[in-house]
PDB file of N, CA and C in Angstrom:
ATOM      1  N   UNK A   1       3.593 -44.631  61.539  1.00  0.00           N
ATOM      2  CA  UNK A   1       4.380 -43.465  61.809  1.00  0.00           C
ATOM      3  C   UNK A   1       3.689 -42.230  61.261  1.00  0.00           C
ATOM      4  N   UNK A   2       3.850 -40.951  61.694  1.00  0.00           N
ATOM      5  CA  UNK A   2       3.088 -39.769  61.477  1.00  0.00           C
ATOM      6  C   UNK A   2       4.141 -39.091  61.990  1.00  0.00           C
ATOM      7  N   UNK A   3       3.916 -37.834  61.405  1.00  0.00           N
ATOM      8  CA  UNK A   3       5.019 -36.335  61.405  1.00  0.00           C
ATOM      9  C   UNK A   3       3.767 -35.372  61.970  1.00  0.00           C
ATOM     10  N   UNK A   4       4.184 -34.588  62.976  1.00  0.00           N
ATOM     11  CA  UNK A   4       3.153 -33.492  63.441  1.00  0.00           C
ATOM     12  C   UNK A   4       3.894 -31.816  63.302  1.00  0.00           C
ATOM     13  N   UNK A   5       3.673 -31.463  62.174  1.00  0.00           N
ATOM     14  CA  UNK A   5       4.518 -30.036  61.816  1.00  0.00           C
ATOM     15  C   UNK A   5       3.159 -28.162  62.634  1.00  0.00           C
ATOM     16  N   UNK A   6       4.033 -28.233  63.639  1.00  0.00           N
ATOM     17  CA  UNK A   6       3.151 -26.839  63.991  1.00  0.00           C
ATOM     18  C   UNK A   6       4.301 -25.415  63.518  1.00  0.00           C
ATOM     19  N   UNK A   7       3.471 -24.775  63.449  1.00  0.00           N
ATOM     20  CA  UNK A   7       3.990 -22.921  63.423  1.00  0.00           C
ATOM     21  C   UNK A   7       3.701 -22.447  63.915  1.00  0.00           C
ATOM     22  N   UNK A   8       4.344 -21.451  64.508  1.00  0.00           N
ATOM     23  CA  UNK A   8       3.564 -20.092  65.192  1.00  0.00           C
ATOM     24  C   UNK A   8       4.060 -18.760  64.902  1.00  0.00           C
ATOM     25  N   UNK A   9       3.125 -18.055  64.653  1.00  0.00           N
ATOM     26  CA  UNK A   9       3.101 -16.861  63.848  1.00  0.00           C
ATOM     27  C   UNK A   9       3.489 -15.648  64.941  1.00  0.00           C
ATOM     28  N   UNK A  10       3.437 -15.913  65.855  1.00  0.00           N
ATOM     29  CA  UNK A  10       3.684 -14.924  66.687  1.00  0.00           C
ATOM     30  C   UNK A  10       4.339 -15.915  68.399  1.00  0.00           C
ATOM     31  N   UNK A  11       5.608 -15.975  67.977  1.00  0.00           N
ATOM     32  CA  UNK A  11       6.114 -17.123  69.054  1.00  0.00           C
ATOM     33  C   UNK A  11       6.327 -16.796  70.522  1.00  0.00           C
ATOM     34  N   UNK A  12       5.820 -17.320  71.625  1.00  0.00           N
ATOM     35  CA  UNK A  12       6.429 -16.628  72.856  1.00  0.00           C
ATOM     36  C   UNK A  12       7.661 -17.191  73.339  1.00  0.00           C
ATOM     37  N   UNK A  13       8.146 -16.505  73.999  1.00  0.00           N
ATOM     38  CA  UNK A  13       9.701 -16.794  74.640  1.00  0.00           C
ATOM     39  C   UNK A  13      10.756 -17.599  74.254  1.00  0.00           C
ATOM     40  N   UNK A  14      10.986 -18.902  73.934  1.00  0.00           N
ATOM     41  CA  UNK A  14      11.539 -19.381  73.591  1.00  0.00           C
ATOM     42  C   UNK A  14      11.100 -20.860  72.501  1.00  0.00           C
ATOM     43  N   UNK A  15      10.469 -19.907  72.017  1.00  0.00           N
ATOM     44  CA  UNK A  15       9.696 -21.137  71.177  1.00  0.00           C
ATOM     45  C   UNK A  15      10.672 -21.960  70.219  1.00  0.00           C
ATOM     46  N   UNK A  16      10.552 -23.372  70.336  1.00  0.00           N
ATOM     47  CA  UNK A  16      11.587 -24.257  69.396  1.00  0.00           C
ATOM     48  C   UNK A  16      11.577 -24.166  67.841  1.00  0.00           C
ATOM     49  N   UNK A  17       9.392 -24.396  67.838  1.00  0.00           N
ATOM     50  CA  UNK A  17       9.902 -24.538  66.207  1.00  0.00           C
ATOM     51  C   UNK A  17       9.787 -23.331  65.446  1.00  0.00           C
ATOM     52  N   UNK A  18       8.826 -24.056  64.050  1.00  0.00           N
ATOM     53  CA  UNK A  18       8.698 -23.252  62.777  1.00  0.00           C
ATOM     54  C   UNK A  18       8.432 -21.632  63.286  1.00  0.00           C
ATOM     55  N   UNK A  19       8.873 -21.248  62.977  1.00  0.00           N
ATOM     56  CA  UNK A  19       8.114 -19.590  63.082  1.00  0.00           C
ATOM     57  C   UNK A  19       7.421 -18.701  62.175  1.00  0.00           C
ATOM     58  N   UNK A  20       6.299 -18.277  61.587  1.00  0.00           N
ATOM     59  CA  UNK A  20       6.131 -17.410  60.449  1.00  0.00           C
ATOM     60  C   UNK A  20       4.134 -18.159  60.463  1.00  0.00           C
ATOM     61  N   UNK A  21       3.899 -17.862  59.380  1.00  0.00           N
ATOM     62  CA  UNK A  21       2.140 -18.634  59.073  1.00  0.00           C
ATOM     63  C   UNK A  21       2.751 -20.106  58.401  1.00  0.00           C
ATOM     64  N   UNK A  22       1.310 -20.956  58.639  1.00  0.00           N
ATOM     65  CA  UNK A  22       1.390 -22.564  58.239  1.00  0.00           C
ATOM     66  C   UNK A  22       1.341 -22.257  56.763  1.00  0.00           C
ATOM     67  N   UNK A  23       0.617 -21.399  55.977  1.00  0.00           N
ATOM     68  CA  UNK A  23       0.748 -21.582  54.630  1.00  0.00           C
ATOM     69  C   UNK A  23       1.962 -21.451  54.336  1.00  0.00           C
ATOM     70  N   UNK A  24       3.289 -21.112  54.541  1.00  0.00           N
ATOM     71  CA  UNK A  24       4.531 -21.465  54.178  1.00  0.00           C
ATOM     72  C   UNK A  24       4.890 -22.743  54.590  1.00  0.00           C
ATOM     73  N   UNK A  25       4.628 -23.115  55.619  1.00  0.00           N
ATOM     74  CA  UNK A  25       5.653 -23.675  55.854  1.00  0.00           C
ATOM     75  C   UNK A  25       4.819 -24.925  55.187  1.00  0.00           C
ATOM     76  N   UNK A  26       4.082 -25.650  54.688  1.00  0.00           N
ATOM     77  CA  UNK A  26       3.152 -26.198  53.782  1.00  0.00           C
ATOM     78  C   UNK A  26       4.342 -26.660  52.283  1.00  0.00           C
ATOM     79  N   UNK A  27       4.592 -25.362  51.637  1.00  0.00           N
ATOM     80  CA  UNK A  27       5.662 -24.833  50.545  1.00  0.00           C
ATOM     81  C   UNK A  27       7.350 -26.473  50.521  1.00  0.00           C
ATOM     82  N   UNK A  28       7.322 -26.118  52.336  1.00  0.00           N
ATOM     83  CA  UNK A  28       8.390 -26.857  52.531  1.00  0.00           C
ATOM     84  C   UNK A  28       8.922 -28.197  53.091  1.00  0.00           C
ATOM     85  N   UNK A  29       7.363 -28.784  53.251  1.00  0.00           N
ATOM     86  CA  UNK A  29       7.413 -30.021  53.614  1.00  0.00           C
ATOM     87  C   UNK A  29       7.154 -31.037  52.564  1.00  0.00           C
ATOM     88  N   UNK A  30       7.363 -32.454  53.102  1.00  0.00           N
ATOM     89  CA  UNK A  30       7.527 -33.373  52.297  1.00  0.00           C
ATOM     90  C   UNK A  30       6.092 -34.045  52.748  1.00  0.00           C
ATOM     91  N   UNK A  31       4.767 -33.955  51.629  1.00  0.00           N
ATOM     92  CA  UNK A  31       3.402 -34.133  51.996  1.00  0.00           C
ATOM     93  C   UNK A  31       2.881 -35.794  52.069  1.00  0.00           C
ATOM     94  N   UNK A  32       3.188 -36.532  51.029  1.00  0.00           N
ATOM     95  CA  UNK A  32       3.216 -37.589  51.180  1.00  0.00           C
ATOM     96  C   UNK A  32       1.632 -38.002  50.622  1.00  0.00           C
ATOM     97  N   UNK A  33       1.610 -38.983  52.277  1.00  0.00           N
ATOM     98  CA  UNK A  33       0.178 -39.164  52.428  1.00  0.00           C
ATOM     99  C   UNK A  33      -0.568 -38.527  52.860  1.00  0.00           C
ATOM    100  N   UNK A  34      -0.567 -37.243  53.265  1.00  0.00           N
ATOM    101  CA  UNK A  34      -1.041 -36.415  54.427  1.00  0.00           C
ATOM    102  C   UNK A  34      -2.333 -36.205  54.754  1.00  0.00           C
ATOM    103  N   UNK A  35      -2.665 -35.794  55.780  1.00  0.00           N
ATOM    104  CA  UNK A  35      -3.813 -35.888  56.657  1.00  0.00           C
ATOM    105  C   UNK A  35      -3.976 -34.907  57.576  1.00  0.00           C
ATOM    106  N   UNK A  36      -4.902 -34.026  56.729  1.00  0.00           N
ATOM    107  CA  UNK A  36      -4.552 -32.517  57.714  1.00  0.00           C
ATOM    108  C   UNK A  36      -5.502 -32.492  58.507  1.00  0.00           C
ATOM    109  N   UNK A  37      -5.293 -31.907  59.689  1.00  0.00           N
ATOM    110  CA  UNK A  37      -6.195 -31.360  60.872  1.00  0.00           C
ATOM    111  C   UNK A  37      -5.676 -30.185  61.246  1.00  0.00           C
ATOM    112  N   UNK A  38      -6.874 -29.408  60.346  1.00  0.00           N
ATOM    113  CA  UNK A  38      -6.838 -27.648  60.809  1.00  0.00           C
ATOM    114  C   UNK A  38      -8.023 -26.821  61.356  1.00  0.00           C
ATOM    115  N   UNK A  39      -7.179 -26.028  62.541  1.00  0.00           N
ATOM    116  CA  UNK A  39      -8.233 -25.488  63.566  1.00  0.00           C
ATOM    117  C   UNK A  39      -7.154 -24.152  63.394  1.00  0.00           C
ATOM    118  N   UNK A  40      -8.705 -23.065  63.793  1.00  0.00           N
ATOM    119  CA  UNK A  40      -7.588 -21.487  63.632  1.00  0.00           C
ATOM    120  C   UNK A  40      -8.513 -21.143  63.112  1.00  0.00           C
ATOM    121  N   UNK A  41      -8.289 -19.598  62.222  1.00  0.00           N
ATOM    122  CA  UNK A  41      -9.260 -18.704  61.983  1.00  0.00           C
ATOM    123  C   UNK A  41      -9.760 -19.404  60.347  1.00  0.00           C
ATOM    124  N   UNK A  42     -10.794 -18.733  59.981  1.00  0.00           N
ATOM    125  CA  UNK A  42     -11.211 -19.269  58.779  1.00  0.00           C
ATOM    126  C   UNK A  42     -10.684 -18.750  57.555  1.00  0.00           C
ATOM    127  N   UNK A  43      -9.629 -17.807  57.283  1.00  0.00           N
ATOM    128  CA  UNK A  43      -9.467 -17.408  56.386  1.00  0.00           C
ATOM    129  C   UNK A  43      -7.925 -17.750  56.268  1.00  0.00           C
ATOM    130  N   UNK A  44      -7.662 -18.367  57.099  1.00  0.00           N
ATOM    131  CA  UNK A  44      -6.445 -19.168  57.264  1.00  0.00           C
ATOM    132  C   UNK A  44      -6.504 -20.868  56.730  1.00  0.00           C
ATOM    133  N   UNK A  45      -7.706 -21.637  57.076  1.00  0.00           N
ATOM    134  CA  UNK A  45      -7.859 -22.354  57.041  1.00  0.00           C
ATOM    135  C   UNK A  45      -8.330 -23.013  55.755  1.00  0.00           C
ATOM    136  N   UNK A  46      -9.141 -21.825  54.959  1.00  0.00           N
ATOM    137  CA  UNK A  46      -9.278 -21.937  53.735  1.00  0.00           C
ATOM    138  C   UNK A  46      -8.222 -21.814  53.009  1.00  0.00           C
ATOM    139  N   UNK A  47      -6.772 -20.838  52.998  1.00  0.00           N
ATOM    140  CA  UNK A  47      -5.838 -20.666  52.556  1.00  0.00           C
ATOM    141  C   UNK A  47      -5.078 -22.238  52.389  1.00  0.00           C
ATOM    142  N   UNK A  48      -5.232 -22.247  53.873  1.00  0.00           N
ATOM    143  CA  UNK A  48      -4.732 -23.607  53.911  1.00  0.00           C
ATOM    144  C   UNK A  48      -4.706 -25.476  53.269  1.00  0.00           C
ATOM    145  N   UNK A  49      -6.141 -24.986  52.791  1.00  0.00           N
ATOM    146  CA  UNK A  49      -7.255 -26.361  52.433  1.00  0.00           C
ATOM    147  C   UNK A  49      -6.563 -26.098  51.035  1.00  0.00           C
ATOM    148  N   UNK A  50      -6.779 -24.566  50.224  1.00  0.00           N
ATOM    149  CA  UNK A  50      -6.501 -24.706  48.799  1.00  0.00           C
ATOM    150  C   UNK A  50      -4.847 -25.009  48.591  1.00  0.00           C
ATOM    151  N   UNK A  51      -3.817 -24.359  49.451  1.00  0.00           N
ATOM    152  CA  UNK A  51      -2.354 -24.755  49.039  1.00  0.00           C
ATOM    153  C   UNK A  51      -1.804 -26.483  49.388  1.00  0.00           C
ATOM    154  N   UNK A  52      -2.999 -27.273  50.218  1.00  0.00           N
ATOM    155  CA  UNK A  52      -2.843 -28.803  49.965  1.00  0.00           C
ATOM    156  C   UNK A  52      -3.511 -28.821  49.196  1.00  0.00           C
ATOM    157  N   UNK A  53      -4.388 -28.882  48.938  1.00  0.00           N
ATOM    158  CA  UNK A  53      -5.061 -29.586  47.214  1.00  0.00           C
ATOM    159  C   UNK A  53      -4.310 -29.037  46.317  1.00  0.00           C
ATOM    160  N   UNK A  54      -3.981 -28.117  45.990  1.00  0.00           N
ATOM    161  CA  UNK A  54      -3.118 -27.686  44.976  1.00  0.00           C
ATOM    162  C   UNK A  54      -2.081 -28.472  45.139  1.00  0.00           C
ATOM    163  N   UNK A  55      -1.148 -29.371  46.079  1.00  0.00           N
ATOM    164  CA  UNK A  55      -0.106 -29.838  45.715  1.00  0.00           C
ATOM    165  C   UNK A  55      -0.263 -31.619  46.038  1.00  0.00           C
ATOM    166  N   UNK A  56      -1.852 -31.836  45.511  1.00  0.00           N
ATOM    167  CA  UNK A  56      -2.183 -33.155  45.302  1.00  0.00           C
ATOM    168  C   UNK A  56      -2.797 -34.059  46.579  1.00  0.00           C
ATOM    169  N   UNK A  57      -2.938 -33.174  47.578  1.00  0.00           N
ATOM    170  CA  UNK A  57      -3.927 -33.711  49.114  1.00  0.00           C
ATOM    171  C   UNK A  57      -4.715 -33.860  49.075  1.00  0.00           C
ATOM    172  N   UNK A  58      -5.685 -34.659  48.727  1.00  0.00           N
ATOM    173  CA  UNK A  58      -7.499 -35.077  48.543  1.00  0.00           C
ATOM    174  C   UNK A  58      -8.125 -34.345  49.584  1.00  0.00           C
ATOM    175  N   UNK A  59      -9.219 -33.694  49.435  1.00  0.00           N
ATOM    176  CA  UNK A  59     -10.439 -32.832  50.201  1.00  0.00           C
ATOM    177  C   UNK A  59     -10.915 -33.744  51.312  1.00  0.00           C
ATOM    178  N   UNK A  60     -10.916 -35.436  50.972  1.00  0.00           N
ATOM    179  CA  UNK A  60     -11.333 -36.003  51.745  1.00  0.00           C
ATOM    180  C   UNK A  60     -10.167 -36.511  53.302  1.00  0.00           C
ATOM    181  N   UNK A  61      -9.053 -35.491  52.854  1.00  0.00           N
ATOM    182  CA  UNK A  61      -7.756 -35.963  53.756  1.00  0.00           C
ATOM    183  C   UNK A  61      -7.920 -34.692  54.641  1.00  0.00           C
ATOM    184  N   UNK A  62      -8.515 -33.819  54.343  1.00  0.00           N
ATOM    185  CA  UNK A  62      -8.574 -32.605  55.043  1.00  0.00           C
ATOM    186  C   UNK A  62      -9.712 -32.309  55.899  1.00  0.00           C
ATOM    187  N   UNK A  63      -9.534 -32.147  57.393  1.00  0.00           N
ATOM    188  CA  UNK A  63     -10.931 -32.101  58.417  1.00  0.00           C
ATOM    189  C   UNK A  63     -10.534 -30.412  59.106  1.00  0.00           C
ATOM    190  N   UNK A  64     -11.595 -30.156  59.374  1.00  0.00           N
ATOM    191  CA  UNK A  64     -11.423 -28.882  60.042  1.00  0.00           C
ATOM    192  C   UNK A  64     -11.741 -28.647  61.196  1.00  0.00           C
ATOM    193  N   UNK A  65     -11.563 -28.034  62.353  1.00  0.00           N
ATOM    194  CA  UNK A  65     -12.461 -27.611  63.589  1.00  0.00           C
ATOM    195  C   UNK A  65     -12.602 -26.119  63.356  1.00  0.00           C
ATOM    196  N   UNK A  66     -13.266 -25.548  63.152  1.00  0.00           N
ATOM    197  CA  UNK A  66     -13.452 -23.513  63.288  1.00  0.00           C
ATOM    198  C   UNK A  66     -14.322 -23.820  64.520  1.00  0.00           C
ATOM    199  N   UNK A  67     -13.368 -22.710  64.988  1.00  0.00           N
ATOM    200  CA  UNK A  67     -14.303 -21.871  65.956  1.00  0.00           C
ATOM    201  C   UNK A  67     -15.359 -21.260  65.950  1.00  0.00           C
ATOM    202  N   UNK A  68     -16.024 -20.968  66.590  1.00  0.00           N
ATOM    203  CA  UNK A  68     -17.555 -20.639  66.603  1.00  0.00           C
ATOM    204  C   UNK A  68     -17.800 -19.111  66.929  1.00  0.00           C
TER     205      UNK A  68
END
């Protein structure tokens, strides 16, 4: 079993979920075992890498795609 949590920071029309940046919503989930896969800008993504390790996510659980 796996949980897939997205945000969007700028939502169009009737968007269902989270709304706001992923570094919050990070704050409010239940992390577990987690296993991040983050793609997006790089200064997001770094934000992102340090507020899971900071709340105990191994470096080696975290993969990235940046854009080029």
């Amino acid at each position: 079993g796996f949980e897939i949590h997205l945000a969007a920071s700028q939502p169009q029309g009737t968007w269902p979920g989270t709304t706001g940046r992923v570094q919050h919503l990070i704050e409010e989930i239940e992390l577990g075992e987690t296993v991040a896969f983050l793609c997006g800008q790089q200064e997001m993504t770094h934000e992102v890498t340090r507020r899971l390790v900071e709340r105990g996510v191994p470096k080696t659980s975290i993969f990235l795609n940046l854009p080029r």
